[in-house]
N, C-alpha and C. Protein backbone atom coordinates (compact mmCIF):
# COMPACT_ATOMS: atom_id res chain seq x y z
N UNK A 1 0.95 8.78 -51.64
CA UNK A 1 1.45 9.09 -50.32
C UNK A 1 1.19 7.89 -49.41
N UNK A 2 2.36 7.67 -48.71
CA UNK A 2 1.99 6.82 -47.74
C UNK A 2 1.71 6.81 -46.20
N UNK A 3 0.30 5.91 -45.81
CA UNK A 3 0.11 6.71 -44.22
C UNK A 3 0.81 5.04 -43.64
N UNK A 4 0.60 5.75 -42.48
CA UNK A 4 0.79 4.57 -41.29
C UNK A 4 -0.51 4.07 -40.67
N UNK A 5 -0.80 3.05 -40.10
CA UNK A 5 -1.74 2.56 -39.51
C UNK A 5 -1.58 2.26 -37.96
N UNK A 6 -2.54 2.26 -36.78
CA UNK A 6 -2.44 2.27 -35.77
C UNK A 6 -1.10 1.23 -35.47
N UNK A 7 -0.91 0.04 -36.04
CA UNK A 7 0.13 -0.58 -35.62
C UNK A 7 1.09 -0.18 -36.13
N UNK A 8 1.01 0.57 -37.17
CA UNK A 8 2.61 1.16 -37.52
C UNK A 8 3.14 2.06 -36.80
N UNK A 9 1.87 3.32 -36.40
CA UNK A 9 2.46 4.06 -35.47
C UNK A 9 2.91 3.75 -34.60
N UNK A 10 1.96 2.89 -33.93
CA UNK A 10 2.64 1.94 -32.66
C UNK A 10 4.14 1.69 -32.41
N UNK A 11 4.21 0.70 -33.85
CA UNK A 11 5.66 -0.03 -33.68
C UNK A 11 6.91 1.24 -33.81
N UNK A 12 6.03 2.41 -34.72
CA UNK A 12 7.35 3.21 -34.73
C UNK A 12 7.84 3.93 -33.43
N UNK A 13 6.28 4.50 -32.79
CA UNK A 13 6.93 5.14 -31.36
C UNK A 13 7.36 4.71 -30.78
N UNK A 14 7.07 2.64 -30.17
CA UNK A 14 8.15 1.82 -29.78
C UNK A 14 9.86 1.92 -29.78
N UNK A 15 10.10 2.26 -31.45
CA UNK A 15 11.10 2.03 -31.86
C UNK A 15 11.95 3.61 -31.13
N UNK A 16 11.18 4.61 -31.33
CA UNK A 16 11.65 5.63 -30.72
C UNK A 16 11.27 5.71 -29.29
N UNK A 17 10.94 4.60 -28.48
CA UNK A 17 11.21 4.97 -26.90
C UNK A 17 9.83 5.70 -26.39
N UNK A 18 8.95 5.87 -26.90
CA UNK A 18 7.95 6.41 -26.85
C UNK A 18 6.42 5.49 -26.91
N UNK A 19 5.82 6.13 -25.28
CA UNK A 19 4.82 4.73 -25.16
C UNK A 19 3.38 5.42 -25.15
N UNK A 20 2.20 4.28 -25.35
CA UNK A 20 0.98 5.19 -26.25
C UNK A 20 0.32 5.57 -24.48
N UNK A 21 -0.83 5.86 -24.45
CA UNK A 21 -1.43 6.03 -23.17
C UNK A 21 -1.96 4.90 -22.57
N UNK A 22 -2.49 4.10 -24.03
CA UNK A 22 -3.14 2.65 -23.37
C UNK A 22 -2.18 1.98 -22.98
N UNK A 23 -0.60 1.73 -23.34
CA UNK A 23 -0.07 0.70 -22.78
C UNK A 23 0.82 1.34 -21.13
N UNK A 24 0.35 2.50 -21.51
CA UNK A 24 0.60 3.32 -19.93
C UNK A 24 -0.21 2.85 -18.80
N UNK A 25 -1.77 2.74 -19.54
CA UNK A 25 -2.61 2.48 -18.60
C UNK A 25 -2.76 0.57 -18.40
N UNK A 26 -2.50 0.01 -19.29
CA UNK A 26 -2.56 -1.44 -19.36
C UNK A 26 -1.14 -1.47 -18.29
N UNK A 27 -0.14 -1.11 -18.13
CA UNK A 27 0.73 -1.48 -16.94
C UNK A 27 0.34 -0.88 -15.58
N UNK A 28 -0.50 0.04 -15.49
CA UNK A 28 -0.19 0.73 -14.08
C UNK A 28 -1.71 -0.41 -13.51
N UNK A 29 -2.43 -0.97 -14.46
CA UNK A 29 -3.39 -2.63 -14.08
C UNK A 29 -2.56 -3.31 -13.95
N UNK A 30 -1.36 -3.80 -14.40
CA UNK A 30 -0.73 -5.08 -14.20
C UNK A 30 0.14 -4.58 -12.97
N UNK A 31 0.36 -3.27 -12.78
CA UNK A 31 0.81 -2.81 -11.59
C UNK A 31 0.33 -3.05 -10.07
N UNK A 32 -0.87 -2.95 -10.22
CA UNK A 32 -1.94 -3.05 -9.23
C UNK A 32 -1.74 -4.06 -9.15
N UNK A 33 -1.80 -5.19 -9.73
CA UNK A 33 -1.99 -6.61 -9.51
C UNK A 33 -0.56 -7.42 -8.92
N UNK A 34 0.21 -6.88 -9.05
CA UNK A 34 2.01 -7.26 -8.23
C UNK A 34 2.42 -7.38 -9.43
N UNK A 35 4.17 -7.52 -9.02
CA UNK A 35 4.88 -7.80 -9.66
C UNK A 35 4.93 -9.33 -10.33
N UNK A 36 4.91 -10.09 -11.44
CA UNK A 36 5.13 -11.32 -11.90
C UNK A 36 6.22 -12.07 -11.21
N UNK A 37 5.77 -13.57 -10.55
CA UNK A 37 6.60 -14.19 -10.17
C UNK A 37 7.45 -14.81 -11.05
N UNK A 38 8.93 -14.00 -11.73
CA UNK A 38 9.02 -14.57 -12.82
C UNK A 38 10.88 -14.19 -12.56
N UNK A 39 11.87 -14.69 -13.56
CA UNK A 39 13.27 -14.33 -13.10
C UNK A 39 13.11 -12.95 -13.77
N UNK A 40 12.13 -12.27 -14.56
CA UNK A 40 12.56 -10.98 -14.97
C UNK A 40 10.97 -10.54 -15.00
N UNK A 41 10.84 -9.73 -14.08
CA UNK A 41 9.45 -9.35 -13.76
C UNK A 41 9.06 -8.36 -14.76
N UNK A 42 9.88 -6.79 -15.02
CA UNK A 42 9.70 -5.76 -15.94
C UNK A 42 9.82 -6.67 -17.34
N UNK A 43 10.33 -7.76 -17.62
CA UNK A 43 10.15 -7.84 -18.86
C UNK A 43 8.79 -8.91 -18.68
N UNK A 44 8.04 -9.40 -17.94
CA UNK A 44 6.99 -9.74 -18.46
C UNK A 44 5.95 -9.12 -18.14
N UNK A 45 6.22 -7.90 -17.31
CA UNK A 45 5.12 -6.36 -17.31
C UNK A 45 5.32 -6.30 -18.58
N UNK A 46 6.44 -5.81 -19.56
CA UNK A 46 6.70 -5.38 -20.62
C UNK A 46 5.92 -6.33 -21.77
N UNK A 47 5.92 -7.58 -21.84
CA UNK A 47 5.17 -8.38 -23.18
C UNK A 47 3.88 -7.86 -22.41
N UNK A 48 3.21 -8.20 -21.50
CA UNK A 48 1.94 -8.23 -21.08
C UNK A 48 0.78 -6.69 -21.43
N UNK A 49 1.93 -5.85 -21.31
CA UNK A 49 1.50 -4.32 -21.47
C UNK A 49 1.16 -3.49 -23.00
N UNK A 50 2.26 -4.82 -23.62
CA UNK A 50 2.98 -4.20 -25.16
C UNK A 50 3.78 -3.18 -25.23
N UNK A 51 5.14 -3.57 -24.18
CA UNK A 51 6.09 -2.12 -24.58
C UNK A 51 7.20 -3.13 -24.24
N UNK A 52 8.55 -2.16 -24.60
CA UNK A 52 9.52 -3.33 -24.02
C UNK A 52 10.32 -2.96 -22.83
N UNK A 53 10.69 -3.82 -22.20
CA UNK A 53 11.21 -3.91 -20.41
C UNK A 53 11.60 -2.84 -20.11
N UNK A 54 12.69 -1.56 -21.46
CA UNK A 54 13.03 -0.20 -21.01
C UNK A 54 12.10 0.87 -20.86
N UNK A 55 11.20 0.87 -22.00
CA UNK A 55 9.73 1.63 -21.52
C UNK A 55 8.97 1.49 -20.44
N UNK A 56 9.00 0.09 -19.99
CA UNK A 56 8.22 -0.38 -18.67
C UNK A 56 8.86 0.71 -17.34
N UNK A 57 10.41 0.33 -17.58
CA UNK A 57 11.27 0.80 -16.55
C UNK A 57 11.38 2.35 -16.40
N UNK A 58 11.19 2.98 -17.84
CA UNK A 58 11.24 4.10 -17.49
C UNK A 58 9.90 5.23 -17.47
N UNK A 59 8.51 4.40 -17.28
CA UNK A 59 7.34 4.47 -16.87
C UNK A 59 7.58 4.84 -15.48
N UNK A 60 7.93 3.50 -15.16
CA UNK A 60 8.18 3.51 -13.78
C UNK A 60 9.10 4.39 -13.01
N UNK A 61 10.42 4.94 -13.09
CA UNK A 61 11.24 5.92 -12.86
C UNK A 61 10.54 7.39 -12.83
N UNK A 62 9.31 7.55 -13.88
CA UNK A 62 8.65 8.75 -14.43
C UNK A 62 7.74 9.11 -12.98
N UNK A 63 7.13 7.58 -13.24
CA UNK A 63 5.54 7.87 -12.24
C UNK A 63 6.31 8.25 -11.00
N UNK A 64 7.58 7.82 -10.33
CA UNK A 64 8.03 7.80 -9.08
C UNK A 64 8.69 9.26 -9.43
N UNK A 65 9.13 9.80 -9.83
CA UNK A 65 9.66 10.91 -10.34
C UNK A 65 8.32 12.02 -9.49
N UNK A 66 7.36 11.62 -10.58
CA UNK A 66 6.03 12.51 -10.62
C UNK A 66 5.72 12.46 -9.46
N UNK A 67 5.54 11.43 -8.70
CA UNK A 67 5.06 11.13 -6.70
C UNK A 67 3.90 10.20 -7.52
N UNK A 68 3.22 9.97 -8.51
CA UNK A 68 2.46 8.56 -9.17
C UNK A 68 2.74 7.26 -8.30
N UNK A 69 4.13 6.92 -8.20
CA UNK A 69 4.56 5.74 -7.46
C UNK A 69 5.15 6.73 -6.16
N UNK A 70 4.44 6.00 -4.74
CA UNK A 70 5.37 6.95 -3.64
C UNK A 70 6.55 5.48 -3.31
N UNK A 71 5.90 4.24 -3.52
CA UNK A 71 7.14 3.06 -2.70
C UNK A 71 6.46 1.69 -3.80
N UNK A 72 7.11 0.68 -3.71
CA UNK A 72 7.21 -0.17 -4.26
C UNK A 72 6.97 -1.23 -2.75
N UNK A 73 5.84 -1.63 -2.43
CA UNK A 73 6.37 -2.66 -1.73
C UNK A 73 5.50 -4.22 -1.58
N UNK A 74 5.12 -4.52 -0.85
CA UNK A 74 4.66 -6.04 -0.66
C UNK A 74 3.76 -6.23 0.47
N UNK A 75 2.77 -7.10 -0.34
CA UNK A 75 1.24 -7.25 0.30
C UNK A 75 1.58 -9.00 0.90
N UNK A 76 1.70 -8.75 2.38
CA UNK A 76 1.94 -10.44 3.07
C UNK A 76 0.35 -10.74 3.32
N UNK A 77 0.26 -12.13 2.97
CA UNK A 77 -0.87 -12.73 3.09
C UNK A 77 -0.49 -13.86 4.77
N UNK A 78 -0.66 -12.01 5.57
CA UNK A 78 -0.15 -12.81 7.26
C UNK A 78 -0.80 -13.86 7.82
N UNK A 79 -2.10 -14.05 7.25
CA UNK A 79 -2.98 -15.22 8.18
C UNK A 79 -2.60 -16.56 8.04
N UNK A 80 -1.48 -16.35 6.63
CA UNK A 80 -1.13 -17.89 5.82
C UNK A 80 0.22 -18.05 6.47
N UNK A 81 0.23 -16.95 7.46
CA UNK A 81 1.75 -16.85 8.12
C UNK A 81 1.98 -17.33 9.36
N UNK A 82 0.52 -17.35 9.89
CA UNK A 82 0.33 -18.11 11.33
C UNK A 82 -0.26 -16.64 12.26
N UNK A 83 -0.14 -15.63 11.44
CA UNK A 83 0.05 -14.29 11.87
C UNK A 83 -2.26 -14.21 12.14
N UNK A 84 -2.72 -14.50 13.56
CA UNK A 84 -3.90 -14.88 13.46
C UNK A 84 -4.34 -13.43 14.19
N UNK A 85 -3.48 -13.17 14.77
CA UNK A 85 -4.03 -12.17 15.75
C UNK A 85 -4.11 -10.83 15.19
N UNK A 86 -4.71 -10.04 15.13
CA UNK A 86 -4.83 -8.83 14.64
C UNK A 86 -5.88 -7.45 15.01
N UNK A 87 -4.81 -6.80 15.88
CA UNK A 87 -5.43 -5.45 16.32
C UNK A 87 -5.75 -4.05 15.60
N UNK A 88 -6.41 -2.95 15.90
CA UNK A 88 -6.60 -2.42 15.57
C UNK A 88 -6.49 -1.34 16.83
N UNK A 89 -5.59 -0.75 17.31
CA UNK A 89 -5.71 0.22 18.23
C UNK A 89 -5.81 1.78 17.74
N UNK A 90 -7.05 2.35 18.56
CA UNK A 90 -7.41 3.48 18.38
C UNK A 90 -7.08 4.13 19.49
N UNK A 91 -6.84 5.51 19.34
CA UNK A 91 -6.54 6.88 20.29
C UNK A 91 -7.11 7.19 20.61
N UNK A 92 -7.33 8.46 21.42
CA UNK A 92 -7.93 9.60 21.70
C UNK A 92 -7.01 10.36 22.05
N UNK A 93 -6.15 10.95 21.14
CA UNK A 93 -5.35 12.22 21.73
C UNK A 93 -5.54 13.31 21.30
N UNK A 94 -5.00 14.10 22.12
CA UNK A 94 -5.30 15.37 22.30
C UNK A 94 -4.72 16.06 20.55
N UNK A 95 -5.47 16.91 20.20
CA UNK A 95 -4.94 17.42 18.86
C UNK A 95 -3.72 17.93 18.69
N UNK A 96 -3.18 18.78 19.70
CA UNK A 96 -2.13 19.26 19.80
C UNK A 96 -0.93 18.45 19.92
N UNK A 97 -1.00 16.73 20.54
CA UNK A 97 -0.05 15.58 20.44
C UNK A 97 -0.20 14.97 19.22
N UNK A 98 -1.63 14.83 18.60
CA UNK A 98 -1.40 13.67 17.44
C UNK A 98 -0.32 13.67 16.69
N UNK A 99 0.13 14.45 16.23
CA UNK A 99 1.27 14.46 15.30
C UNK A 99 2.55 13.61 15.99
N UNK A 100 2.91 14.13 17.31
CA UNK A 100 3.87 13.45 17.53
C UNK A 100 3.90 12.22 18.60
N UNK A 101 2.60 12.03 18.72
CA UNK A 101 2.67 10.45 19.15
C UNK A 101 2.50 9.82 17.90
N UNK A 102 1.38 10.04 16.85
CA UNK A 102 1.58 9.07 15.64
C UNK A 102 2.97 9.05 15.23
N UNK A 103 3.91 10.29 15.29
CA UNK A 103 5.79 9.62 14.69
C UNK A 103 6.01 8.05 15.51
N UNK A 104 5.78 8.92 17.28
CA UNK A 104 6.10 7.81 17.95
C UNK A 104 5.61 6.31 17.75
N UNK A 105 4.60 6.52 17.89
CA UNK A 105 4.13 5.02 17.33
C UNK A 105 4.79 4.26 16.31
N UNK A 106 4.41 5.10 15.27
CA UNK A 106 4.94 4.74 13.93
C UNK A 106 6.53 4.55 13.76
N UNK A 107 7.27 4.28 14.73
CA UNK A 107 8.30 3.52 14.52
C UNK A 107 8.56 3.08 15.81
N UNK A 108 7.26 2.37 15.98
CA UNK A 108 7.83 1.32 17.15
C UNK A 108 7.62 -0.28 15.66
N UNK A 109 8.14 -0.93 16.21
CA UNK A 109 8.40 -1.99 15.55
C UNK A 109 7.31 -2.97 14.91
N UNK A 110 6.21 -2.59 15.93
CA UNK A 110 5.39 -3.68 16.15
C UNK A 110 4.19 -3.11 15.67
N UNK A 111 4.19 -1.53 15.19
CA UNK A 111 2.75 -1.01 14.45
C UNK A 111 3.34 -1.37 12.96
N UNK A 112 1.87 -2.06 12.19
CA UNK A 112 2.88 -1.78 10.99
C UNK A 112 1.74 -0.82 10.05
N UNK A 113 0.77 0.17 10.57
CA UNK A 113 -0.05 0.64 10.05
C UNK A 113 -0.33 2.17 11.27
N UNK A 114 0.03 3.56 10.76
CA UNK A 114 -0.49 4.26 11.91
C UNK A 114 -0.75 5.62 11.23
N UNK A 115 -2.24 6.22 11.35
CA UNK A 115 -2.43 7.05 10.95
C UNK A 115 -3.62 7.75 11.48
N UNK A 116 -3.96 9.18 11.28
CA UNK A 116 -4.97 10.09 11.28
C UNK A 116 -6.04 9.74 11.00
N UNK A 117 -6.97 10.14 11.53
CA UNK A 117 -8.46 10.18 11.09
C UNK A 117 -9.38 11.35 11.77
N UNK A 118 -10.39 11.84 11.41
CA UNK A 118 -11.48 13.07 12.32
C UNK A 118 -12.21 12.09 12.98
N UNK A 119 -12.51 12.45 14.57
CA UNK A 119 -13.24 11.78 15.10
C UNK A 119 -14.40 12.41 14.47
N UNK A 120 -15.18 11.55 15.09
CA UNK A 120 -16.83 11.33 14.60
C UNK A 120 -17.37 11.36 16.23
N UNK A 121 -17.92 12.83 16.29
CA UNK A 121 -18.15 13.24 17.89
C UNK A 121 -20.12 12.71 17.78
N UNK A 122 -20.83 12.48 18.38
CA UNK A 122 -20.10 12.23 19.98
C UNK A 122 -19.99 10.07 20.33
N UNK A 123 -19.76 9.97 18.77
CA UNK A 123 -19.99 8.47 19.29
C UNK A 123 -18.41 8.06 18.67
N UNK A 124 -17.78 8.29 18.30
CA UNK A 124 -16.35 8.17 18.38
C UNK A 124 -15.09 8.98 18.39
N UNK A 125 -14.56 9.08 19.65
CA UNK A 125 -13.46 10.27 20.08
C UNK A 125 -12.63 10.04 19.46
N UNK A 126 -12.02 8.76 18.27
CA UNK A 126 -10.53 8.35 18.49
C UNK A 126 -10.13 8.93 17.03
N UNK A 127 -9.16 9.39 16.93
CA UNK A 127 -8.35 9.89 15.94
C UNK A 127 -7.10 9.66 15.50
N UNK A 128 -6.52 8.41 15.90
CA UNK A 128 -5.27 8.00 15.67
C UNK A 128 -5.41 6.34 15.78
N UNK A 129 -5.00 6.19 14.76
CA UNK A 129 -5.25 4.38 14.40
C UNK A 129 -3.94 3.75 14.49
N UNK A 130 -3.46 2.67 15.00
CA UNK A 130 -2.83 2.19 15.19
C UNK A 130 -2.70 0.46 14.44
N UNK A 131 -2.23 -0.23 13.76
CA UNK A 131 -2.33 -1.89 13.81
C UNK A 131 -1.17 -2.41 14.15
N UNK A 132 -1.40 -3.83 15.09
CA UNK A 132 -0.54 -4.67 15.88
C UNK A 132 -0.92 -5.95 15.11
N UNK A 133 -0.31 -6.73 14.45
CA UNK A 133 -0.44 -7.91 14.18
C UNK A 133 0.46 -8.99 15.15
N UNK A 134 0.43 -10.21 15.62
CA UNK A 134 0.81 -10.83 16.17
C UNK A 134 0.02 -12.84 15.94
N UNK A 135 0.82 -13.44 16.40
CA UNK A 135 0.46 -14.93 16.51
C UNK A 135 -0.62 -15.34 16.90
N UNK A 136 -0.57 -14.65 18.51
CA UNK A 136 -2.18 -15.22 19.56
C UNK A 136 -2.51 -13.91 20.39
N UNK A 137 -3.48 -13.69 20.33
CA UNK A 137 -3.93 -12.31 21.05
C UNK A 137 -3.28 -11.79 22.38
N UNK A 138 -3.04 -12.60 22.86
CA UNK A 138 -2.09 -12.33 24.35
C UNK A 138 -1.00 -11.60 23.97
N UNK A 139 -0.08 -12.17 23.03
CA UNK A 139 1.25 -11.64 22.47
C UNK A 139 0.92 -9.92 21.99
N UNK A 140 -0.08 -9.68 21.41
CA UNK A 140 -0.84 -8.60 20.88
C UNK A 140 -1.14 -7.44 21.72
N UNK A 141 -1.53 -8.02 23.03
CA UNK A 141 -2.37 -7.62 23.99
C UNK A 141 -1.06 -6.88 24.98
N UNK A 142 -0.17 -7.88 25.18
CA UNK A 142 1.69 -7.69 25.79
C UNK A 142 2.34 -6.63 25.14
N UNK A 143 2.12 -6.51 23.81
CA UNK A 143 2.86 -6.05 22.77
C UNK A 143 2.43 -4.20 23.52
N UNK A 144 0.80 -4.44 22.98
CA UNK A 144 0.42 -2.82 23.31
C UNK A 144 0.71 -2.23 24.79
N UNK A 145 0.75 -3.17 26.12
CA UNK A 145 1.13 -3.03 27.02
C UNK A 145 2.08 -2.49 27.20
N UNK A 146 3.58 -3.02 26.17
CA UNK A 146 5.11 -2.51 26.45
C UNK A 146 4.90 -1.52 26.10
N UNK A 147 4.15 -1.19 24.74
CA UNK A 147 4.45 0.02 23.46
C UNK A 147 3.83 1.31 24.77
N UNK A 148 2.69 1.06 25.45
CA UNK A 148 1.82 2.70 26.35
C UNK A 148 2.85 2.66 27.05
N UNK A 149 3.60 1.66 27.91
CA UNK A 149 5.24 1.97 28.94
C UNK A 149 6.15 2.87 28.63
N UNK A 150 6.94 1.97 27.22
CA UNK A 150 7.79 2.45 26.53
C UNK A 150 7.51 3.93 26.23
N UNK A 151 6.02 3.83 25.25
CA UNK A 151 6.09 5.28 24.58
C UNK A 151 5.64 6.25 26.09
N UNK A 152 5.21 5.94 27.25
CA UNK A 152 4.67 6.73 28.65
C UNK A 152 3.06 7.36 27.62
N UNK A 153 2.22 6.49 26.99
CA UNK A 153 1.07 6.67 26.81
C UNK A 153 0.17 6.40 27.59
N UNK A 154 0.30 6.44 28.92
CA UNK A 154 -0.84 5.37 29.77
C UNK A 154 -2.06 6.59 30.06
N UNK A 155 -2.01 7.87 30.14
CA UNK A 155 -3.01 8.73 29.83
C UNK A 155 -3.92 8.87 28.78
N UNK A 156 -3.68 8.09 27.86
CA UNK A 156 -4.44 8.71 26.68
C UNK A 156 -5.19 7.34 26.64
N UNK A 157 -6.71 7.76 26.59
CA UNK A 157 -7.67 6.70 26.06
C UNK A 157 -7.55 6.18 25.02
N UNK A 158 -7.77 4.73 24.73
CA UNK A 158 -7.63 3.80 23.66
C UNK A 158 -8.65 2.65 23.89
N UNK A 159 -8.82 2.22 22.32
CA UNK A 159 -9.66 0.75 22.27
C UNK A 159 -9.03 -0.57 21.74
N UNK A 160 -8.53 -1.73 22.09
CA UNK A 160 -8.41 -2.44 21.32
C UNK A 160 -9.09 -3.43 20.63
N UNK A 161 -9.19 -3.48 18.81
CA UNK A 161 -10.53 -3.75 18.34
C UNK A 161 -9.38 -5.07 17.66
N UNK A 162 -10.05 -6.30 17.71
CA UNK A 162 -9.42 -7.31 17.09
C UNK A 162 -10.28 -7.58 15.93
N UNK A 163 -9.11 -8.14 14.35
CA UNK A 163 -9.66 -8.75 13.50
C UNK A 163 -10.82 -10.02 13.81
N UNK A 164 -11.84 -9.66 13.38
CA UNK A 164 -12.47 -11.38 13.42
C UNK A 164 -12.90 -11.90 12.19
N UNK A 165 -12.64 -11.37 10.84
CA UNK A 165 -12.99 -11.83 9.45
C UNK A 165 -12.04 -11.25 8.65
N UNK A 166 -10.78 -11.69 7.45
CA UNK A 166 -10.58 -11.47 6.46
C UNK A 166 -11.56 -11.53 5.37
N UNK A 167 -11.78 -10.35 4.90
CA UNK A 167 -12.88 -10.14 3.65
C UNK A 167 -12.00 -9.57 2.41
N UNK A 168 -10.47 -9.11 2.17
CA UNK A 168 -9.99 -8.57 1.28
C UNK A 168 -8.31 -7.99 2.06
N UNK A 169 -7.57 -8.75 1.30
CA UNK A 169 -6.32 -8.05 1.39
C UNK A 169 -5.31 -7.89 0.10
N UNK A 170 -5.17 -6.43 -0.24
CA UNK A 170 -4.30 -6.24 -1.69
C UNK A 170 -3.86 -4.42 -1.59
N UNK A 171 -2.99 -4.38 -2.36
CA UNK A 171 -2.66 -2.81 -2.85
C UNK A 171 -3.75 -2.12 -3.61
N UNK A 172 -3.34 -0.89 -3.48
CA UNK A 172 -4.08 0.21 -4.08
C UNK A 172 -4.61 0.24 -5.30
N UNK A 173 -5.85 0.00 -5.66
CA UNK A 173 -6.51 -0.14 -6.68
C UNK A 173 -7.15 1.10 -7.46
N UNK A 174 -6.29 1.96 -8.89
CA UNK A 174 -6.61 2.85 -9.68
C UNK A 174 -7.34 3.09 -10.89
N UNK A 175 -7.05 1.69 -11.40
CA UNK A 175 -7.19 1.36 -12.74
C UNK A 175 -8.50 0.55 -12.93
N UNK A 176 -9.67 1.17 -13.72
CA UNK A 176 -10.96 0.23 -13.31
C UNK A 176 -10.49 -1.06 -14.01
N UNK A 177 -11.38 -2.18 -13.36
CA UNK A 177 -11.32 -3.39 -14.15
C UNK A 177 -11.53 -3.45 -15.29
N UNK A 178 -10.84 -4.84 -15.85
CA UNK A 178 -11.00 -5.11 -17.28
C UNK A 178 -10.11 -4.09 -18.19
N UNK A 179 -9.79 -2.98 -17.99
CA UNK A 179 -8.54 -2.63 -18.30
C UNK A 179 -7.51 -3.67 -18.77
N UNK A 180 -7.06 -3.98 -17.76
CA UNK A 180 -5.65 -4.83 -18.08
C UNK A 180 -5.34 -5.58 -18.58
């Protein structure tokens, strides 16, 4: 009788479209890490992972399927952009508004980060986070000025907390190291 061996099985589930768990988990590491700067990115996820570019692709279709992947998008390395200035505006609104001043915010142009949090009573009231990136703090400072006008926020207490150290900027990290 004849058996198969881990690489046979391998190559056969390959052959039938069918991918093992490790090379599930060896892409969703090379995932984490971006896409390859390359003319065909899924196919060098695909050598790197050990599956080929259609398994990669339809990993990917699956996880986004599942809500696994919610967006696909891109980590700017803004400081290399000239982009020096960087706020952090916090709230204090009332519970019954958060919801719909964070919409508001969150599509003004110029937040590109806005979300919830529980204050932490009695040494921090604020529960709605805001980020403003900009050139030079003034521009930053103008920016939040228009946005309390525009949005008629000038009631609601706020802090503005500026970046003063990059220590880490990247996507969502699942997969422990050395994995990949």
């Amino acid at each position: 009788m004849k058996t198969i061996d881990d690489a046979g099985l391998a190559a056969t589930g390959a052959a039938l479209g069918v991918t093992s768990h490790a090379a599930e988990r060896r892409l969703r590491g090379l995932l984490e890490k971006g896409l390859p700067l390359a003319s065909r990115p899924w196919q060098a996820l695909a050598e790197q992972a050990g599956m080929s570019e259609e398994q990669v692709m339809a990993c990917v279709r699956r996880w986004q399927a599942d809500g696994m992947i919610k967006r696909l998008g891109l980590v700017v390395k803004h400081r290399r952009l000239g982009i020096q200035a960087n706020a952090m505006v916090v709230w204090n609104v009332p519970d019954a508004r958060v919801a719909e001043v964070g919409r508001r915010l969150a599509h003004e142009t110029a937040v590109t980060l806005c979300y919830r949090r529980p204050r932490r009573l009695p040494d921090w009231p604020y529960n709605l986070f805001s980020m403003i990136h900009g050139t030079r703090r003034e521009r930053v400072e103008a920016e939040l000025a228009s946005m309390i006008e525009r949005q008629g926020l000038e009631d609601l207490e706020h802090r503005m907390l500026f970046s003063t150290q990059a220590y880490r900027q990247c996507g969502g990290r699942y997969v422990g190291e050395g994995v990949a």
